[in-house]
C-alpha atoms as a PDB file:
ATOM      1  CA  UNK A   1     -18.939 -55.088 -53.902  1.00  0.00           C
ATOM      2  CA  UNK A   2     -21.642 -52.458 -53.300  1.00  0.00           C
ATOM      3  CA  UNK A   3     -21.951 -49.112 -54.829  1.00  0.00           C
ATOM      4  CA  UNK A   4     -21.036 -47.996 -51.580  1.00  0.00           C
ATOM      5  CA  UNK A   5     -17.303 -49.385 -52.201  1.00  0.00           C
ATOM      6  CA  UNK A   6     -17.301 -47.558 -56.059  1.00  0.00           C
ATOM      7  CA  UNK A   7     -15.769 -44.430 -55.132  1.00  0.00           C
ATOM      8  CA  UNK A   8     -13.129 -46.018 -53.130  1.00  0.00           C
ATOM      9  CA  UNK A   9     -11.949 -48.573 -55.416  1.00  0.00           C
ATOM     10  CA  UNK A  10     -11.984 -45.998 -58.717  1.00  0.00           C
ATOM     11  CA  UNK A  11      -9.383 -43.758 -55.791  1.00  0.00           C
ATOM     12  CA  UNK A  12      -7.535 -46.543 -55.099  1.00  0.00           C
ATOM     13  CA  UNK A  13      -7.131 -47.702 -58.656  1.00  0.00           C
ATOM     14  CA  UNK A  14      -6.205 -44.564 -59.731  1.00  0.00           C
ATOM     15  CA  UNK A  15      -3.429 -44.239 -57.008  1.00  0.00           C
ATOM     16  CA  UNK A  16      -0.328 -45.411 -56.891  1.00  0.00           C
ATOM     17  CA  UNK A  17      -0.306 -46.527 -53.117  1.00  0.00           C
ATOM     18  CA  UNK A  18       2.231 -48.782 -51.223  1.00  0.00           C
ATOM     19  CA  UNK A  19       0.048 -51.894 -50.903  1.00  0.00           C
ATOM     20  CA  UNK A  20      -0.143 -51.568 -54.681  1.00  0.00           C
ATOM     21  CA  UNK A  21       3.722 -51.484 -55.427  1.00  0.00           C
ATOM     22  CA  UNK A  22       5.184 -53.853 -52.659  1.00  0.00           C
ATOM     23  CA  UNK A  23       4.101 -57.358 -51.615  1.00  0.00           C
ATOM     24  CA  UNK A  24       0.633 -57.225 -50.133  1.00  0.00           C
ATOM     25  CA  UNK A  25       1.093 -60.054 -48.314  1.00  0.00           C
ATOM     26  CA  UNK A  26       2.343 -56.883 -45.725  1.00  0.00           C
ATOM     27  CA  UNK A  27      -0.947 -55.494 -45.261  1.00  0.00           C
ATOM     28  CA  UNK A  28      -2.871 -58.926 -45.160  1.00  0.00           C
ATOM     29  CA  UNK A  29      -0.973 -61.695 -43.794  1.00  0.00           C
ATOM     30  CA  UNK A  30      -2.609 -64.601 -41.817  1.00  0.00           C
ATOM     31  CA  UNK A  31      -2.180 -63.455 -38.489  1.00  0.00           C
ATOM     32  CA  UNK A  32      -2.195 -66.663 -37.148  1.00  0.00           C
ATOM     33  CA  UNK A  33       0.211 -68.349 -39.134  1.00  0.00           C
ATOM     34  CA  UNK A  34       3.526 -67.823 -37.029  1.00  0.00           C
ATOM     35  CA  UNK A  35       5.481 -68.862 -39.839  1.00  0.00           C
ATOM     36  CA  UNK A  36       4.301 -66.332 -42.151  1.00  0.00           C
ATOM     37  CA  UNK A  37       7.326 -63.566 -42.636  1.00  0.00           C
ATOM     38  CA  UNK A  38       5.209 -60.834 -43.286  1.00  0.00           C
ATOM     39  CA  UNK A  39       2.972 -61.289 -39.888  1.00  0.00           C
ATOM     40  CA  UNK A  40       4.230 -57.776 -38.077  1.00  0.00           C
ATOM     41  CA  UNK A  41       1.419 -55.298 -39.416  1.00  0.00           C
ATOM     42  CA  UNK A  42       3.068 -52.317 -37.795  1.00  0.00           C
ATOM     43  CA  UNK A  43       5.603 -52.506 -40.722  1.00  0.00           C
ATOM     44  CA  UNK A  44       2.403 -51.879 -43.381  1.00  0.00           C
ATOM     45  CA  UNK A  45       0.661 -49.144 -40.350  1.00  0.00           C
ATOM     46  CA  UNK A  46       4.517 -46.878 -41.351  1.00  0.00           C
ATOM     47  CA  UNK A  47       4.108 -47.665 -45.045  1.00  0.00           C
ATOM     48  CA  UNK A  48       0.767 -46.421 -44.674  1.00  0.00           C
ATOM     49  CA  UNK A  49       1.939 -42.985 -43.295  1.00  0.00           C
ATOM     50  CA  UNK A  50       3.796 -42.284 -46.632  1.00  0.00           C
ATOM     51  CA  UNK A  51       0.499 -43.197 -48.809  1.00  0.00           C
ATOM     52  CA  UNK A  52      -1.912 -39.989 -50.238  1.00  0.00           C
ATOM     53  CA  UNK A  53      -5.355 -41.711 -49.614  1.00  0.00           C
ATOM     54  CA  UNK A  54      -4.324 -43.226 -45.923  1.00  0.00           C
ATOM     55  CA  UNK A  55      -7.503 -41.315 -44.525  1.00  0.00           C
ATOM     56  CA  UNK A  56      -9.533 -42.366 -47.235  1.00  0.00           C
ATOM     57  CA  UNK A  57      -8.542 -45.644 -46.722  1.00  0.00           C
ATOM     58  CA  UNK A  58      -8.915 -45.875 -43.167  1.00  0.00           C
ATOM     59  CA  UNK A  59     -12.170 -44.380 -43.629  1.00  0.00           C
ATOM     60  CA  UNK A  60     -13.266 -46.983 -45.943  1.00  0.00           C
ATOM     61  CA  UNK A  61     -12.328 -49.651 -43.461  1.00  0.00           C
ATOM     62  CA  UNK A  62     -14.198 -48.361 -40.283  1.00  0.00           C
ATOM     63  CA  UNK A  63     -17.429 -48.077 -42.578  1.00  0.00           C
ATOM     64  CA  UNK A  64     -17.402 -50.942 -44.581  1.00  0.00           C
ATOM     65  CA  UNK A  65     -18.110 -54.186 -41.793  1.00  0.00           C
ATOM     66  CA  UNK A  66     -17.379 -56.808 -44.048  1.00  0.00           C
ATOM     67  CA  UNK A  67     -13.571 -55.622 -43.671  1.00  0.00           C
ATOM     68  CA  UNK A  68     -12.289 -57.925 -41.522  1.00  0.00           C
ATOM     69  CA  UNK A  69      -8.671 -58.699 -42.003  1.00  0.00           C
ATOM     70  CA  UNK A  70      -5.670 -56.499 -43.244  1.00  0.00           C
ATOM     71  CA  UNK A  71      -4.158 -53.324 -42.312  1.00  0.00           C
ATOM     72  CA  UNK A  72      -6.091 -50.571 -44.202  1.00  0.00           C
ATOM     73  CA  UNK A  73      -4.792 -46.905 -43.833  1.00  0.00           C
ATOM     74  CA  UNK A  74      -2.212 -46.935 -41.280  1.00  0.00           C
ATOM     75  CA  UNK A  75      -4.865 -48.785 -39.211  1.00  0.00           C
ATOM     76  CA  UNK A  76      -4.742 -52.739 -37.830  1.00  0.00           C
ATOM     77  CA  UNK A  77      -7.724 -54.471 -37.520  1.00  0.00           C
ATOM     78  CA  UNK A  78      -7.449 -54.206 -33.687  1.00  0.00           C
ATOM     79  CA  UNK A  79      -7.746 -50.381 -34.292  1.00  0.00           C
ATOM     80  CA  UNK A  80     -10.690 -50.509 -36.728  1.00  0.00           C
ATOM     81  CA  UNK A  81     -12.669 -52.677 -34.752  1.00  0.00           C
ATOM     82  CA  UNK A  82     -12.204 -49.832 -31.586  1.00  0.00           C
ATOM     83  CA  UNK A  83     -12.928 -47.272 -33.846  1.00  0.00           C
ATOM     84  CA  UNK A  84     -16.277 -49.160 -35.079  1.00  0.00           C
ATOM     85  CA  UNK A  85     -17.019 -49.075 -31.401  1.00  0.00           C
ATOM     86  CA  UNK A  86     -16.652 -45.863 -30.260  1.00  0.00           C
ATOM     87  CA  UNK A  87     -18.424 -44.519 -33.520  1.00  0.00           C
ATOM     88  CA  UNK A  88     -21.183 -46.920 -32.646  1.00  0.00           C
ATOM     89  CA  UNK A  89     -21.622 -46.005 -29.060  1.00  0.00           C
ATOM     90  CA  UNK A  90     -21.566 -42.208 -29.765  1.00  0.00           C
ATOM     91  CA  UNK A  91     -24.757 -43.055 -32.141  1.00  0.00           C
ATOM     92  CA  UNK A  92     -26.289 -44.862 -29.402  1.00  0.00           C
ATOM     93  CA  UNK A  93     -25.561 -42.029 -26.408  1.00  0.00           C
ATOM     94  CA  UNK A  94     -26.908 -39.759 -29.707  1.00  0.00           C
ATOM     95  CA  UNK A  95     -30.015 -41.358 -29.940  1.00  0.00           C
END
């Protein structure tokens, strides 16, 4: 944990959000265990919609690279790791 992470786990512990109160094996199942009942992460992305710190959240994922797994506000990880890239490349064409 880095100090980095402190304001977003002191929001998030304060919170009551959905991957809190229901079985977080929603948000981070092993996608590549096929028998795992909880592998669809599009049904954690509409929990996600209903949650007050979603964009804080989502935020925290695109920033923080060691994130690698998990659905983090209303985001998969196939979305984060796009958004990583296109924030990346705008830094580059930036310069």
């Amino acid at each position: 944990m880095t100090a980095v992470d402190m304001p977003f786990l002191r929001l998030v512990s304060e919170t009551v959000t959905p991957c809190k109160t229901m079985d977080s094996r929603m948000w981070f199942a092993d996608p590549d265990d096929a028998e795992e009942p909880f592998n669809n992460p599009q049904v954690a992305v509409g929990y996600c919609h209903d949650c007050p710190i979603m964009l804080q959240c989502a935020e925290h994922a695109i920033t923080n690279k060691s994130i690698t797994h998990g659905v983090w506000g209303g985001l998969t990880m196939l979305d984060i790791r796009r958004l990583r890239r296109k924030r990346n490349l705008a830094k580059v064409q930036q310069g």
